[in-house]
PDB file of N, CA and C in Angstrom:
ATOM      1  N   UNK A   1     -16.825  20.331  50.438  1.00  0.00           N
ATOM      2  CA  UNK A   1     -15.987  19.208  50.084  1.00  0.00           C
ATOM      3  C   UNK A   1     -15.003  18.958  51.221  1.00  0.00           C
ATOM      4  N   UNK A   2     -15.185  17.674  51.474  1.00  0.00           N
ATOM      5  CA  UNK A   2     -13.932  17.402  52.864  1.00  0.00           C
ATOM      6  C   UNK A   2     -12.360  17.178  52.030  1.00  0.00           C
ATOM      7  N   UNK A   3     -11.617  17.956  52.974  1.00  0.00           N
ATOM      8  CA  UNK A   3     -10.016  18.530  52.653  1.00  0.00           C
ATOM      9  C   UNK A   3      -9.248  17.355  52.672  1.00  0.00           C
ATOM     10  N   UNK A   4      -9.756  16.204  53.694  1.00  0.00           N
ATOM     11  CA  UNK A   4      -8.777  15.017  53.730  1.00  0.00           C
ATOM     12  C   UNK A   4      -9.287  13.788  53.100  1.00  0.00           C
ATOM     13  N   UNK A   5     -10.478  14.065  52.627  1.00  0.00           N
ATOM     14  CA  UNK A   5     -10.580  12.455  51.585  1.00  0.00           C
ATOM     15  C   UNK A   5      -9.956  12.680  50.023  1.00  0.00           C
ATOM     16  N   UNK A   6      -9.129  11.847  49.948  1.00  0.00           N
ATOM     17  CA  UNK A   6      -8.099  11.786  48.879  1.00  0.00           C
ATOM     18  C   UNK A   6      -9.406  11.636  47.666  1.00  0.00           C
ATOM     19  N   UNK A   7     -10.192  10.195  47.502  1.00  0.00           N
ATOM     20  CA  UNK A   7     -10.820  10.095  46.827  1.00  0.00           C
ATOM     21  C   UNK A   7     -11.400  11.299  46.283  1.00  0.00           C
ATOM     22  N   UNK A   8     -12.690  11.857  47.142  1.00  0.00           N
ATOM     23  CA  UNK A   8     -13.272  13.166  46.608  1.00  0.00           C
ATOM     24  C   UNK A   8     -12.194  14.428  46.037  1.00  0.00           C
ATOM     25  N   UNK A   9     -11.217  14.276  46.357  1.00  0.00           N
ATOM     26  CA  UNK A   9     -10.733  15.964  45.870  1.00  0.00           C
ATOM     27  C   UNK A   9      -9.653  14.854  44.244  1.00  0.00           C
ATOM     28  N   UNK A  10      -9.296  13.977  44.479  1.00  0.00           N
ATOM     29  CA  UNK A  10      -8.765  13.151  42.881  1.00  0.00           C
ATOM     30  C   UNK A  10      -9.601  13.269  42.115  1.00  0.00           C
ATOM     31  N   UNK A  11     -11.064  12.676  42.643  1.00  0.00           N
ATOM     32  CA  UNK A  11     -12.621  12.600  41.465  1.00  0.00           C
ATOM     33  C   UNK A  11     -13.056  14.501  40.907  1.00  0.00           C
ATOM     34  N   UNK A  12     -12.858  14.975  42.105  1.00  0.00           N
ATOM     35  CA  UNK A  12     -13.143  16.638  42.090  1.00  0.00           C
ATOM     36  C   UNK A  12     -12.181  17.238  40.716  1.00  0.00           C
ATOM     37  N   UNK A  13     -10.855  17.138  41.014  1.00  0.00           N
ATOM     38  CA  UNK A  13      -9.693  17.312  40.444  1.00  0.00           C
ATOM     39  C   UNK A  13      -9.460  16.658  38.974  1.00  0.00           C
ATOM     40  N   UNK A  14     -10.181  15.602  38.699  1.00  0.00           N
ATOM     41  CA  UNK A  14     -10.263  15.177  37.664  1.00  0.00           C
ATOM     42  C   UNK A  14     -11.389  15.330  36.546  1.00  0.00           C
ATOM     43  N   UNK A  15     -12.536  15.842  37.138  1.00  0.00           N
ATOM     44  CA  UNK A  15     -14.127  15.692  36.755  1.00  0.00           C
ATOM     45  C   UNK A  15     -13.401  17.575  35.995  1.00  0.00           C
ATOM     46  N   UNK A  16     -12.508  18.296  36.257  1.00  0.00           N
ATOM     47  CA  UNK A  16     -12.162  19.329  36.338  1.00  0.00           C
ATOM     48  C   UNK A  16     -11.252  19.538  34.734  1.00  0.00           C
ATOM     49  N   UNK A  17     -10.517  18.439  34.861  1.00  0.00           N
ATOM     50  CA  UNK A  17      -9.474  18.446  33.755  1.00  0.00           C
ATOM     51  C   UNK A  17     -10.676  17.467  32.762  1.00  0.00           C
ATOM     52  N   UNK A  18     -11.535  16.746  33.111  1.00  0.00           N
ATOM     53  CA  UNK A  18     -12.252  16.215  31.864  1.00  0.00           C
ATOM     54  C   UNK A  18     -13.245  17.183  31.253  1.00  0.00           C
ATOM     55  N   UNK A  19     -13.729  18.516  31.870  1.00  0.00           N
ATOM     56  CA  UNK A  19     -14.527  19.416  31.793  1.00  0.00           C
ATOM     57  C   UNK A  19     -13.580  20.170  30.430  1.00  0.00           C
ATOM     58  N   UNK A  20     -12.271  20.406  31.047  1.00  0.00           N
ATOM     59  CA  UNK A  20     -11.547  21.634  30.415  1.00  0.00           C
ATOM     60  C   UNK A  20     -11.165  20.204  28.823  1.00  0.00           C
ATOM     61  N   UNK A  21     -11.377  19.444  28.658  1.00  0.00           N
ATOM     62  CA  UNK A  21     -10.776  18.516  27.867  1.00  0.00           C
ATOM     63  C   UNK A  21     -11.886  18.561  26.933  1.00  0.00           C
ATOM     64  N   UNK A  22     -13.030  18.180  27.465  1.00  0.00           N
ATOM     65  CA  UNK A  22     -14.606  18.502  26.054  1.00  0.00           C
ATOM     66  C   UNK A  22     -14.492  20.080  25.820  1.00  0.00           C
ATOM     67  N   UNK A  23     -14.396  20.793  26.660  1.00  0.00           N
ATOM     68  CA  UNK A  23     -14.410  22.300  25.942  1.00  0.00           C
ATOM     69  C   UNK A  23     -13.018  22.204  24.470  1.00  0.00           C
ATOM     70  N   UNK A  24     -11.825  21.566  24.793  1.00  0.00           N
ATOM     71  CA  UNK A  24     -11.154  21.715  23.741  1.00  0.00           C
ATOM     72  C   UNK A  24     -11.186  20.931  22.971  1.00  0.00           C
ATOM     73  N   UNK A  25     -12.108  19.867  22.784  1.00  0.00           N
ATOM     74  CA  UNK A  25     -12.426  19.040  22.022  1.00  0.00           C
ATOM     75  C   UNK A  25     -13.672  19.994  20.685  1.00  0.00           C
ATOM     76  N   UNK A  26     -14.589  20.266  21.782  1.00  0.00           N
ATOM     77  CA  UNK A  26     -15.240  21.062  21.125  1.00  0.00           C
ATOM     78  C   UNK A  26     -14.836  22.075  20.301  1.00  0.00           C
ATOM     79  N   UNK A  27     -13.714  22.955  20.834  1.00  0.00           N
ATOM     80  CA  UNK A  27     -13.362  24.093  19.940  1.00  0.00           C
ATOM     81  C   UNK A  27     -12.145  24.276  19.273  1.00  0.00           C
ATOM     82  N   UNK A  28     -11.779  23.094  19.425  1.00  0.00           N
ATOM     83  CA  UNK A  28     -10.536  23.044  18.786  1.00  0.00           C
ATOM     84  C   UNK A  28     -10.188  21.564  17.450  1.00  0.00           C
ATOM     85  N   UNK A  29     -11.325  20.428  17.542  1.00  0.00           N
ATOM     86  CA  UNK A  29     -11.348  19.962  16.818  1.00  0.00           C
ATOM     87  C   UNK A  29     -13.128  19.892  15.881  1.00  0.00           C
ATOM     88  N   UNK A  30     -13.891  20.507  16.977  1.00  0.00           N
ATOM     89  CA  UNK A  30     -15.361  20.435  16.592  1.00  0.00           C
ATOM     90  C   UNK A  30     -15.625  19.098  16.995  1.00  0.00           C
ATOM     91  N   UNK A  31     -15.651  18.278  17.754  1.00  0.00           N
ATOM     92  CA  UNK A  31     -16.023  17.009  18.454  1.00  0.00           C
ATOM     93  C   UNK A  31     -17.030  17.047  18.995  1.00  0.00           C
ATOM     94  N   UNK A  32     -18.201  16.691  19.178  1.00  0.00           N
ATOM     95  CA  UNK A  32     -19.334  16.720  19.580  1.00  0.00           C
ATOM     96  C   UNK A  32     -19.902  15.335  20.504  1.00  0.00           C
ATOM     97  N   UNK A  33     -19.508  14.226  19.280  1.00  0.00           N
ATOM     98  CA  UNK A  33     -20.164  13.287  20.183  1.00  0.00           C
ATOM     99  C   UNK A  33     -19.285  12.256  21.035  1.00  0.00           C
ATOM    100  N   UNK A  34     -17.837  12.182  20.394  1.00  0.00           N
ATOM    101  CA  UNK A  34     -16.945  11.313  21.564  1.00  0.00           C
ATOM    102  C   UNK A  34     -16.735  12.294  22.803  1.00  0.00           C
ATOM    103  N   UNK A  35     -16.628  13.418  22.312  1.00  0.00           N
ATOM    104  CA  UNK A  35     -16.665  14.522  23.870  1.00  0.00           C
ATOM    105  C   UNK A  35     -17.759  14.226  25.077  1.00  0.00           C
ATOM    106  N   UNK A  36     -18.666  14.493  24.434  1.00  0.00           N
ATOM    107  CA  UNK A  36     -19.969  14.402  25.189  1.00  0.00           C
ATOM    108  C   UNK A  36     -19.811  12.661  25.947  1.00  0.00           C
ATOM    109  N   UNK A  37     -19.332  11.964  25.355  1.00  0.00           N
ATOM    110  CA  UNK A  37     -18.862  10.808  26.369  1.00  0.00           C
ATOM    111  C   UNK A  37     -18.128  10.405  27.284  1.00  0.00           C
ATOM    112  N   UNK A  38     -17.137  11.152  27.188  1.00  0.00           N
ATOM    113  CA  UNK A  38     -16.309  11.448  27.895  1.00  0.00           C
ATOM    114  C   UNK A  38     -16.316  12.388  29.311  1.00  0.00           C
ATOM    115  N   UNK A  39     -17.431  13.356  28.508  1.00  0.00           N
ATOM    116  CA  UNK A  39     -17.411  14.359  29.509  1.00  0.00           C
ATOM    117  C   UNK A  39     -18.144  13.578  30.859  1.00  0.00           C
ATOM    118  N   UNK A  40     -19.784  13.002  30.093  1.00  0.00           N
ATOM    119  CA  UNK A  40     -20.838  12.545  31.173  1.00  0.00           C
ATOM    120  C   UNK A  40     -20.108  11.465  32.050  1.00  0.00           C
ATOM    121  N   UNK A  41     -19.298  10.217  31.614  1.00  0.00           N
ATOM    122  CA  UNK A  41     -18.731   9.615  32.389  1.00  0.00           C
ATOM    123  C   UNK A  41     -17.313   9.878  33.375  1.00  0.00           C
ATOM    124  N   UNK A  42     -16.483  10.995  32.761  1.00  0.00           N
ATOM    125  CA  UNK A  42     -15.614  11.609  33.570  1.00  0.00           C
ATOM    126  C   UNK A  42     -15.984  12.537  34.480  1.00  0.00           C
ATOM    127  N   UNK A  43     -17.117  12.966  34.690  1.00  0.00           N
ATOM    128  CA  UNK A  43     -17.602  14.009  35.502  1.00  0.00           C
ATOM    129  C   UNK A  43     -18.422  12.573  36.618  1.00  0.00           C
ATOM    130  N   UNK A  44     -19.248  11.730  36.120  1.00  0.00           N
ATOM    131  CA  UNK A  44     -19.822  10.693  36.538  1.00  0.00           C
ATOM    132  C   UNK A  44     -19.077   9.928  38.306  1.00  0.00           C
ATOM    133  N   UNK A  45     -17.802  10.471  37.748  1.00  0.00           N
ATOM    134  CA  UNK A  45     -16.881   9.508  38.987  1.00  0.00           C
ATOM    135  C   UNK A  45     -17.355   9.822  40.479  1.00  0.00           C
ATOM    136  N   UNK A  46     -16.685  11.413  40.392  1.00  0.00           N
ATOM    137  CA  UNK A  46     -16.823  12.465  41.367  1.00  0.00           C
ATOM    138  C   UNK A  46     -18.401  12.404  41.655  1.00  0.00           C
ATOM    139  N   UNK A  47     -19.226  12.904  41.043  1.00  0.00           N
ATOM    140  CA  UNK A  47     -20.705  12.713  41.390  1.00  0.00           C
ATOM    141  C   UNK A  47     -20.759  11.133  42.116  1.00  0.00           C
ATOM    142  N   UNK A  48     -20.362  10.176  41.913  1.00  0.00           N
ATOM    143  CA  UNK A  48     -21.170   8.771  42.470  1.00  0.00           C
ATOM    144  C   UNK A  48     -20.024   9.144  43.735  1.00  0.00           C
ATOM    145  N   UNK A  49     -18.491   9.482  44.121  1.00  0.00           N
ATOM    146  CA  UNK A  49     -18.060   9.890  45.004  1.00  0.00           C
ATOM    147  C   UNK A  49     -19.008   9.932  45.872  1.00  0.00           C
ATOM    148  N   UNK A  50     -19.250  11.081  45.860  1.00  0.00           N
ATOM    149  CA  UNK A  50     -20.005  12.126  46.811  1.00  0.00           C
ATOM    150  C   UNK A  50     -20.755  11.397  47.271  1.00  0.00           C
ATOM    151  N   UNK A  51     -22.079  11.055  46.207  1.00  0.00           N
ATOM    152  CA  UNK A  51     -23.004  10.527  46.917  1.00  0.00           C
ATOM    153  C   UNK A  51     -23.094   9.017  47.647  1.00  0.00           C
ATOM    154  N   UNK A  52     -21.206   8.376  47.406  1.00  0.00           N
ATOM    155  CA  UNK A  52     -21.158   7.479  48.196  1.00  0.00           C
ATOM    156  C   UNK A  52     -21.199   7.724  49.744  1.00  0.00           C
ATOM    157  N   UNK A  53     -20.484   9.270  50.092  1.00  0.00           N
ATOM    158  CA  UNK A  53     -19.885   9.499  50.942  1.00  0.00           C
ATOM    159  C   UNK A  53     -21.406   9.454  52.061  1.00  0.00           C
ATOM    160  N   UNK A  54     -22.389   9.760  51.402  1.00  0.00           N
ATOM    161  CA  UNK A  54     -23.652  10.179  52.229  1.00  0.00           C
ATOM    162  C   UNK A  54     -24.552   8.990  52.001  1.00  0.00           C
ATOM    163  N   UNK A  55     -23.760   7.898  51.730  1.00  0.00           N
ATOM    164  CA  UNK A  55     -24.753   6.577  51.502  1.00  0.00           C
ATOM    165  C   UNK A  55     -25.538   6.531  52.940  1.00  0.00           C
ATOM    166  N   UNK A  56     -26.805   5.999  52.991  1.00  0.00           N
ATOM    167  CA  UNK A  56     -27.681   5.016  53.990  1.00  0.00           C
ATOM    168  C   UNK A  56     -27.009   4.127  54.325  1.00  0.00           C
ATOM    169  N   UNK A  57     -25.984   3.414  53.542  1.00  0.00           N
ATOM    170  CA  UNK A  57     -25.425   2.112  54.208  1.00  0.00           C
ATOM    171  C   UNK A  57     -24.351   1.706  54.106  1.00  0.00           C
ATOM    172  N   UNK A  58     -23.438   0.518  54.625  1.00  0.00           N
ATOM    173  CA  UNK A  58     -22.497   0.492  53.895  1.00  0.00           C
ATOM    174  C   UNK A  58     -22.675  -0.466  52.176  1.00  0.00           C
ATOM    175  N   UNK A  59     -23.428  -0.738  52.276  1.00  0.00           N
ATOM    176  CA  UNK A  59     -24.376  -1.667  50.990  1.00  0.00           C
ATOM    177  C   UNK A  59     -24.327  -0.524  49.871  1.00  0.00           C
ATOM    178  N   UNK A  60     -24.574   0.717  50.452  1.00  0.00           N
ATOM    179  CA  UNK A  60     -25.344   1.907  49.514  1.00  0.00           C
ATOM    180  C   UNK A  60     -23.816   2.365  49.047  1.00  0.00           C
ATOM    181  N   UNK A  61     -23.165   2.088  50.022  1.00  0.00           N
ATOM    182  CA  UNK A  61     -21.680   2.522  49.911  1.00  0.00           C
ATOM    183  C   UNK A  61     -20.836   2.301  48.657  1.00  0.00           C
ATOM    184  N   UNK A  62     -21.015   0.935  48.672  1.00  0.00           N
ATOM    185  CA  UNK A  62     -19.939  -0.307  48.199  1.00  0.00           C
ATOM    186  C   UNK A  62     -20.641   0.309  46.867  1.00  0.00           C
ATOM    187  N   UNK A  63     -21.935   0.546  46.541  1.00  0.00           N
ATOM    188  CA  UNK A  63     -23.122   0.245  45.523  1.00  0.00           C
ATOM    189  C   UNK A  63     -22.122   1.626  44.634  1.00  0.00           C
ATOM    190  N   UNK A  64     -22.095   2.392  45.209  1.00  0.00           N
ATOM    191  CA  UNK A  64     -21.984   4.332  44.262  1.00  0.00           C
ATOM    192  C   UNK A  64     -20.687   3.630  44.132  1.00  0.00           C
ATOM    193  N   UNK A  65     -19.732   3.225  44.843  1.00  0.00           N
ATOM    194  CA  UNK A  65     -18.527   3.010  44.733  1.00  0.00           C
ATOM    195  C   UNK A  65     -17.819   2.574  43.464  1.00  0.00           C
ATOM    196  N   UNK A  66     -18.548   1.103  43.293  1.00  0.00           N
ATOM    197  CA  UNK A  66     -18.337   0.654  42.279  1.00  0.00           C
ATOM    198  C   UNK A  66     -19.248   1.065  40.601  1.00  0.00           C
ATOM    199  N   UNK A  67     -19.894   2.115  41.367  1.00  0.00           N
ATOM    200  CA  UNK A  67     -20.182   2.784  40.038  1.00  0.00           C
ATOM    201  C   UNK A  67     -19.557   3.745  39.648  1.00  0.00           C
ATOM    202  N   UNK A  68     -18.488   4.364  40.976  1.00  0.00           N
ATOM    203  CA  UNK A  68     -17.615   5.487  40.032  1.00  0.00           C
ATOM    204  C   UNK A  68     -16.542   4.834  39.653  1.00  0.00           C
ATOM    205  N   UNK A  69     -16.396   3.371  39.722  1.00  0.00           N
ATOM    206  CA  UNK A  69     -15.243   2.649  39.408  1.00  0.00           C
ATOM    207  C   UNK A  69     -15.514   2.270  37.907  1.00  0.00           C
ATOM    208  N   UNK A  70     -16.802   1.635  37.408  1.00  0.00           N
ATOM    209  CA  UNK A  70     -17.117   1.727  36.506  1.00  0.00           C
ATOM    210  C   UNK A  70     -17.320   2.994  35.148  1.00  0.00           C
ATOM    211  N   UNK A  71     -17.670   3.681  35.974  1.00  0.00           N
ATOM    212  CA  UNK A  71     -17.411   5.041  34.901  1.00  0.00           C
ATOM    213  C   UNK A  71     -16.171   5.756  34.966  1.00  0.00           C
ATOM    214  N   UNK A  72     -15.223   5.321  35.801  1.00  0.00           N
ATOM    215  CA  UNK A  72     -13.639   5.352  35.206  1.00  0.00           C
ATOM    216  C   UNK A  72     -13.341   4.519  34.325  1.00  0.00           C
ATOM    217  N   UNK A  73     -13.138   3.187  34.645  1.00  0.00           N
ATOM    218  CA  UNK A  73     -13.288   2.517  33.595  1.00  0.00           C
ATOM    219  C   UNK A  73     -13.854   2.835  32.283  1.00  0.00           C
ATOM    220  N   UNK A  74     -15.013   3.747  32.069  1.00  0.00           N
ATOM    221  CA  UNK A  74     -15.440   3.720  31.076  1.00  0.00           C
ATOM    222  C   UNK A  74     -14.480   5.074  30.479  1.00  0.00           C
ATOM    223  N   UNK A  75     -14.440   5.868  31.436  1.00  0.00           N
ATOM    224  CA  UNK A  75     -13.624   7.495  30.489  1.00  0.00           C
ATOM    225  C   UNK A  75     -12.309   6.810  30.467  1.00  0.00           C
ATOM    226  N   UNK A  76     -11.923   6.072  30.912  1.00  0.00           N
ATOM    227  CA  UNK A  76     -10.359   5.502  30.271  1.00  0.00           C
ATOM    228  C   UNK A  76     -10.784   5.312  28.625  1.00  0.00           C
ATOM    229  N   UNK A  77     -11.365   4.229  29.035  1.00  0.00           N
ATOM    230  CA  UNK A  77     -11.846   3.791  27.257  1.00  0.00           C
ATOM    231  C   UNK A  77     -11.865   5.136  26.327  1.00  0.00           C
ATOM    232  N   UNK A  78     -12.744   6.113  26.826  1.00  0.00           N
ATOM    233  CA  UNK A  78     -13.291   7.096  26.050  1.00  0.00           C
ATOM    234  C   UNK A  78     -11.872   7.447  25.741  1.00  0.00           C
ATOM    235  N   UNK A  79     -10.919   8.011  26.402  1.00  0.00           N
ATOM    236  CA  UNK A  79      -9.314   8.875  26.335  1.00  0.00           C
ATOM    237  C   UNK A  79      -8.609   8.428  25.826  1.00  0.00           C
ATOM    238  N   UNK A  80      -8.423   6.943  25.563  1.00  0.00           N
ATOM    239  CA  UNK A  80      -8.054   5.621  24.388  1.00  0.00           C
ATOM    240  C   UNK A  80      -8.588   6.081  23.288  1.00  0.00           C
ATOM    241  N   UNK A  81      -9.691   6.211  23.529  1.00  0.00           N
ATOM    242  CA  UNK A  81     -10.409   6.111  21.861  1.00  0.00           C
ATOM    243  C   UNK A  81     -10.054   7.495  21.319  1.00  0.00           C
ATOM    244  N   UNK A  82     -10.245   8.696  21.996  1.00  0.00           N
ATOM    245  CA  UNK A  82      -9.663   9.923  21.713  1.00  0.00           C
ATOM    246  C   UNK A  82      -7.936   9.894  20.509  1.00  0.00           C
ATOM    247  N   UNK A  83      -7.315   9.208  21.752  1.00  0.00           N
ATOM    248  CA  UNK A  83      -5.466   8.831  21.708  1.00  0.00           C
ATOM    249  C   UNK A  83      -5.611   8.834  20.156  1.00  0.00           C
ATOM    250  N   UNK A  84      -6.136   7.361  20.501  1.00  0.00           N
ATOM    251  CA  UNK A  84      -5.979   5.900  18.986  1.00  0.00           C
ATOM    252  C   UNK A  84      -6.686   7.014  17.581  1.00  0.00           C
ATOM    253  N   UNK A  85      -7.533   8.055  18.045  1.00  0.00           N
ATOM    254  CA  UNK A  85      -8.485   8.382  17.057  1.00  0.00           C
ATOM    255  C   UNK A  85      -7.405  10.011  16.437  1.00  0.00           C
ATOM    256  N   UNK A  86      -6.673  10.246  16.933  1.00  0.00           N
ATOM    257  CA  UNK A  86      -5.981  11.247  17.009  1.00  0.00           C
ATOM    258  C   UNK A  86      -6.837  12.749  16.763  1.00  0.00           C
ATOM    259  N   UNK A  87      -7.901  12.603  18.165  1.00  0.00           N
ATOM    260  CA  UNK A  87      -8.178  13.825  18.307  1.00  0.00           C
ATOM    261  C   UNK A  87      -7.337  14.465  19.327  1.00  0.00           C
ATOM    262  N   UNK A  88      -6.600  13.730  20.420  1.00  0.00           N
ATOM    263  CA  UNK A  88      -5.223  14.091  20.875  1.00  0.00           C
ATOM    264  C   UNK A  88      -4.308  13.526  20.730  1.00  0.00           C
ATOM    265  N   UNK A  89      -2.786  13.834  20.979  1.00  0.00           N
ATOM    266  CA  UNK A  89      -1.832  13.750  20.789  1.00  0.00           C
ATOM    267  C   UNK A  89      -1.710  12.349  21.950  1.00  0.00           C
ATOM    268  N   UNK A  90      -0.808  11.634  21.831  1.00  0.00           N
ATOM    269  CA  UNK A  90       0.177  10.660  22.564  1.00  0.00           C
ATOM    270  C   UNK A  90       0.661  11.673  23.856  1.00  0.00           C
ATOM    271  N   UNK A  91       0.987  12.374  23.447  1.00  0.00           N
ATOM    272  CA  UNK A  91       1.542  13.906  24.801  1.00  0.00           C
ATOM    273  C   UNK A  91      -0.035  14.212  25.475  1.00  0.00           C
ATOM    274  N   UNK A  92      -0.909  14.903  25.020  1.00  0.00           N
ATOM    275  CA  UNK A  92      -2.210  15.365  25.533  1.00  0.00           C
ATOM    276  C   UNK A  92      -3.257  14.618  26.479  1.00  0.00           C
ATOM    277  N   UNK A  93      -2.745  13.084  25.746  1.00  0.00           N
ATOM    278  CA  UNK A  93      -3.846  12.363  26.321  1.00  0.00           C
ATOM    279  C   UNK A  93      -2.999  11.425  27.893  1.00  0.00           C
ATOM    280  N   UNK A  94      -1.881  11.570  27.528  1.00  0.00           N
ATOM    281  CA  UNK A  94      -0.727  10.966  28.560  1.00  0.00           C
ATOM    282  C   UNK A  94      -1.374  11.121  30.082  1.00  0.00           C
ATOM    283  N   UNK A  95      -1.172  12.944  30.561  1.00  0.00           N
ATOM    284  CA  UNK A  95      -1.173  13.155  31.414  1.00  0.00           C
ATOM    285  C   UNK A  95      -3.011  13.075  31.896  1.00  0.00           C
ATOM    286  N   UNK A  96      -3.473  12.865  31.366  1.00  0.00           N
ATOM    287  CA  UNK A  96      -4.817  12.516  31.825  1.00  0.00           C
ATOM    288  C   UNK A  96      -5.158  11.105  31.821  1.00  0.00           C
ATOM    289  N   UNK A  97      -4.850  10.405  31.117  1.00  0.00           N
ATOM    290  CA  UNK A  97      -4.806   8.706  30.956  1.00  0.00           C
ATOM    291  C   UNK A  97      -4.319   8.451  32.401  1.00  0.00           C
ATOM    292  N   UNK A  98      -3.233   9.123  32.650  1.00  0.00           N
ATOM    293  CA  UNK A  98      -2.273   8.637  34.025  1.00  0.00           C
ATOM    294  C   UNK A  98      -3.184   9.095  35.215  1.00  0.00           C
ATOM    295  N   UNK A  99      -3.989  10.201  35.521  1.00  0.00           N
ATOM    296  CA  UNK A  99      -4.478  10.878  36.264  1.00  0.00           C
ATOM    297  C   UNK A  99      -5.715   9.494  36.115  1.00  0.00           C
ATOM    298  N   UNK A 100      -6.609   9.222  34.994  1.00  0.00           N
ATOM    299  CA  UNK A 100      -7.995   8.394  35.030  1.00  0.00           C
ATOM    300  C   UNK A 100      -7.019   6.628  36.225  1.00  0.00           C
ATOM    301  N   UNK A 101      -5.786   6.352  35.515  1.00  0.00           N
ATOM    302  CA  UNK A 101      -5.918   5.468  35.751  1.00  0.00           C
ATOM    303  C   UNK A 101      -5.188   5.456  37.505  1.00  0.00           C
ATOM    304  N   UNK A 102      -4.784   6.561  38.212  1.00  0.00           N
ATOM    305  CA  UNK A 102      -4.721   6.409  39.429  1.00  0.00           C
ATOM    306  C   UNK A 102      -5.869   6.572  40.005  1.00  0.00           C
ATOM    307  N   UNK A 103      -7.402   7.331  39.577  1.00  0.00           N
ATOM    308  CA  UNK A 103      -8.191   7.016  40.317  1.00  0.00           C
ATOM    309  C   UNK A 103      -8.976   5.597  40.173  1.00  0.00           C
ATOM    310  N   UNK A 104      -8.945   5.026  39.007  1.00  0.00           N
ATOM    311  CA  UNK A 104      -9.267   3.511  39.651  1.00  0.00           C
ATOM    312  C   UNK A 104      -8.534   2.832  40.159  1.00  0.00           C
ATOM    313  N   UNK A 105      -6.780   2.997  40.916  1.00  0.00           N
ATOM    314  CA  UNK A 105      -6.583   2.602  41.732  1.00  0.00           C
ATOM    315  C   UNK A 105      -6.809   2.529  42.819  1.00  0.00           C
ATOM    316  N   UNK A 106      -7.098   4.075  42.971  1.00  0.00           N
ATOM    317  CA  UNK A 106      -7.501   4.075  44.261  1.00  0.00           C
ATOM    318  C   UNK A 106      -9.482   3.639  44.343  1.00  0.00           C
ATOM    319  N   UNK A 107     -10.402   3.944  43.459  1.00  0.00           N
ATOM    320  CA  UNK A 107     -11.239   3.452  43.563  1.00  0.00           C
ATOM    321  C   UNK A 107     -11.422   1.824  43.938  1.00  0.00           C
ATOM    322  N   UNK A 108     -10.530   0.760  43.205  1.00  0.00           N
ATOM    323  CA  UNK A 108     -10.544  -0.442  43.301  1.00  0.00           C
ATOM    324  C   UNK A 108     -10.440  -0.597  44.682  1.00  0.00           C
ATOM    325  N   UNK A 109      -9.050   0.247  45.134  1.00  0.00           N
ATOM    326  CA  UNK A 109      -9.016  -0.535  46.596  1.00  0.00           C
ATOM    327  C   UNK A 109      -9.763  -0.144  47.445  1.00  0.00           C
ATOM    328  N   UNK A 110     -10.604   1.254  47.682  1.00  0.00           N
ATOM    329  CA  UNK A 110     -11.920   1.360  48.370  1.00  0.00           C
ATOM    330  C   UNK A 110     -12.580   0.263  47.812  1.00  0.00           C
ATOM    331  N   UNK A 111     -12.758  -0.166  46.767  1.00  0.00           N
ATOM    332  CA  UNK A 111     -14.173  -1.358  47.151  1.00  0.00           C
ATOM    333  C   UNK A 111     -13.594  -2.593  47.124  1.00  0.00           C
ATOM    334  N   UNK A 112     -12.159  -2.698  47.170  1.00  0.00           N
ATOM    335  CA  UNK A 112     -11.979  -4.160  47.781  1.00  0.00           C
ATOM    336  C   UNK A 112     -12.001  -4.236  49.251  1.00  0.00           C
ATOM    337  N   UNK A 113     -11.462  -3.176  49.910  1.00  0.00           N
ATOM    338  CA  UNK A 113     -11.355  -3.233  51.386  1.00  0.00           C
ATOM    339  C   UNK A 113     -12.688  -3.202  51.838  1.00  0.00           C
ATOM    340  N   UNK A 114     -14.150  -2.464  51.204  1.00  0.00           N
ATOM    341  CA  UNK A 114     -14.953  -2.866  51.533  1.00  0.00           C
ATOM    342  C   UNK A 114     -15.568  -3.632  51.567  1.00  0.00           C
ATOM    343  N   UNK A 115     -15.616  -4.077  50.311  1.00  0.00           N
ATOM    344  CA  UNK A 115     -15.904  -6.357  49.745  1.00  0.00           C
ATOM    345  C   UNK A 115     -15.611  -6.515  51.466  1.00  0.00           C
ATOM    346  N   UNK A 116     -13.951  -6.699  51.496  1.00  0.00           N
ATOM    347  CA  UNK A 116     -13.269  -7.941  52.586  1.00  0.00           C
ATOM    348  C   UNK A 116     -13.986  -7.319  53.795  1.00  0.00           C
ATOM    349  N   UNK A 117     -14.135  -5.917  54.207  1.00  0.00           N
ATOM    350  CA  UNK A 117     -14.892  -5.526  55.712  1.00  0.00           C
ATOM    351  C   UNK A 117     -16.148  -6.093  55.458  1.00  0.00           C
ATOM    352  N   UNK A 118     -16.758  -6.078  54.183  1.00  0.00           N
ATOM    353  CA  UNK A 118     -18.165  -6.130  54.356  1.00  0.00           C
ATOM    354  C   UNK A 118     -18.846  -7.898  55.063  1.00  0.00           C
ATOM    355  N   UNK A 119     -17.335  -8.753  54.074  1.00  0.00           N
ATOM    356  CA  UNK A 119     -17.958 -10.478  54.317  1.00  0.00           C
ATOM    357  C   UNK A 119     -17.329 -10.911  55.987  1.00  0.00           C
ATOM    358  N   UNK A 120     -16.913  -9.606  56.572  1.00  0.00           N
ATOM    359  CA  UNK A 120     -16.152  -9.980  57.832  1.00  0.00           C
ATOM    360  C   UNK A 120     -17.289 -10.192  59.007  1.00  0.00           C
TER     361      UNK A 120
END
């Protein structure tokens, strides 16, 4: 894993706390299937990361990019639905809500700066 891309070690760092989040879903409320959604698309980020990093192109680039942007997007939803569903707390789900939603900040603006490099 490279030490100075912010992206990969946020997606790394997060795919980490959504791991440890279905284990206590699992054993602490018996959750099975909103977990399991959560988990595949919060782990999802970091994986399309990576394999942006080793794209063929910048096409291939933009492509993983906006798919780990999309499956943030989607584990937000999932950590909402968790919140609203009170399998966590307003406190529990806080500090991970905040963590999902700085990496689609920073995801967005990797693929806007690539959009604008790409039509240049």
């Amino acid at each position: 894993m490279k030490d100075d891309n912010l992206i990969i070690d946020k997606s790394f760092n997060f795919a980490i706390r959504i791991v440890h989040l279905y284990q206590f879903l699992c054993k602490e409320h018996k959750e099975f299937v909103l977990s399991k959604q959560v988990l595949r698309a919060g782990t999802s980020i970091g994986a399309n990361v990576n394999e942006a990093t080793q794209g063929q192109s910048k096409k291939d680039f933009l492509s993983k990019m906006n798919i780990a942007l999309k499956e943030a997007v989607e584990t937000k939803y999932w950590i909402k639905l968790l919140i609203q569903t009170e399998y966590l707390t307003d406190k529990q789900g806080d500090s991970i809500q905040k963590d999902c939603e700085e990496v689609i900040k920073i995801l967005h603006a990797i693929v806007k700066t690539t959009k604008d490099n790409f039509d240049n």
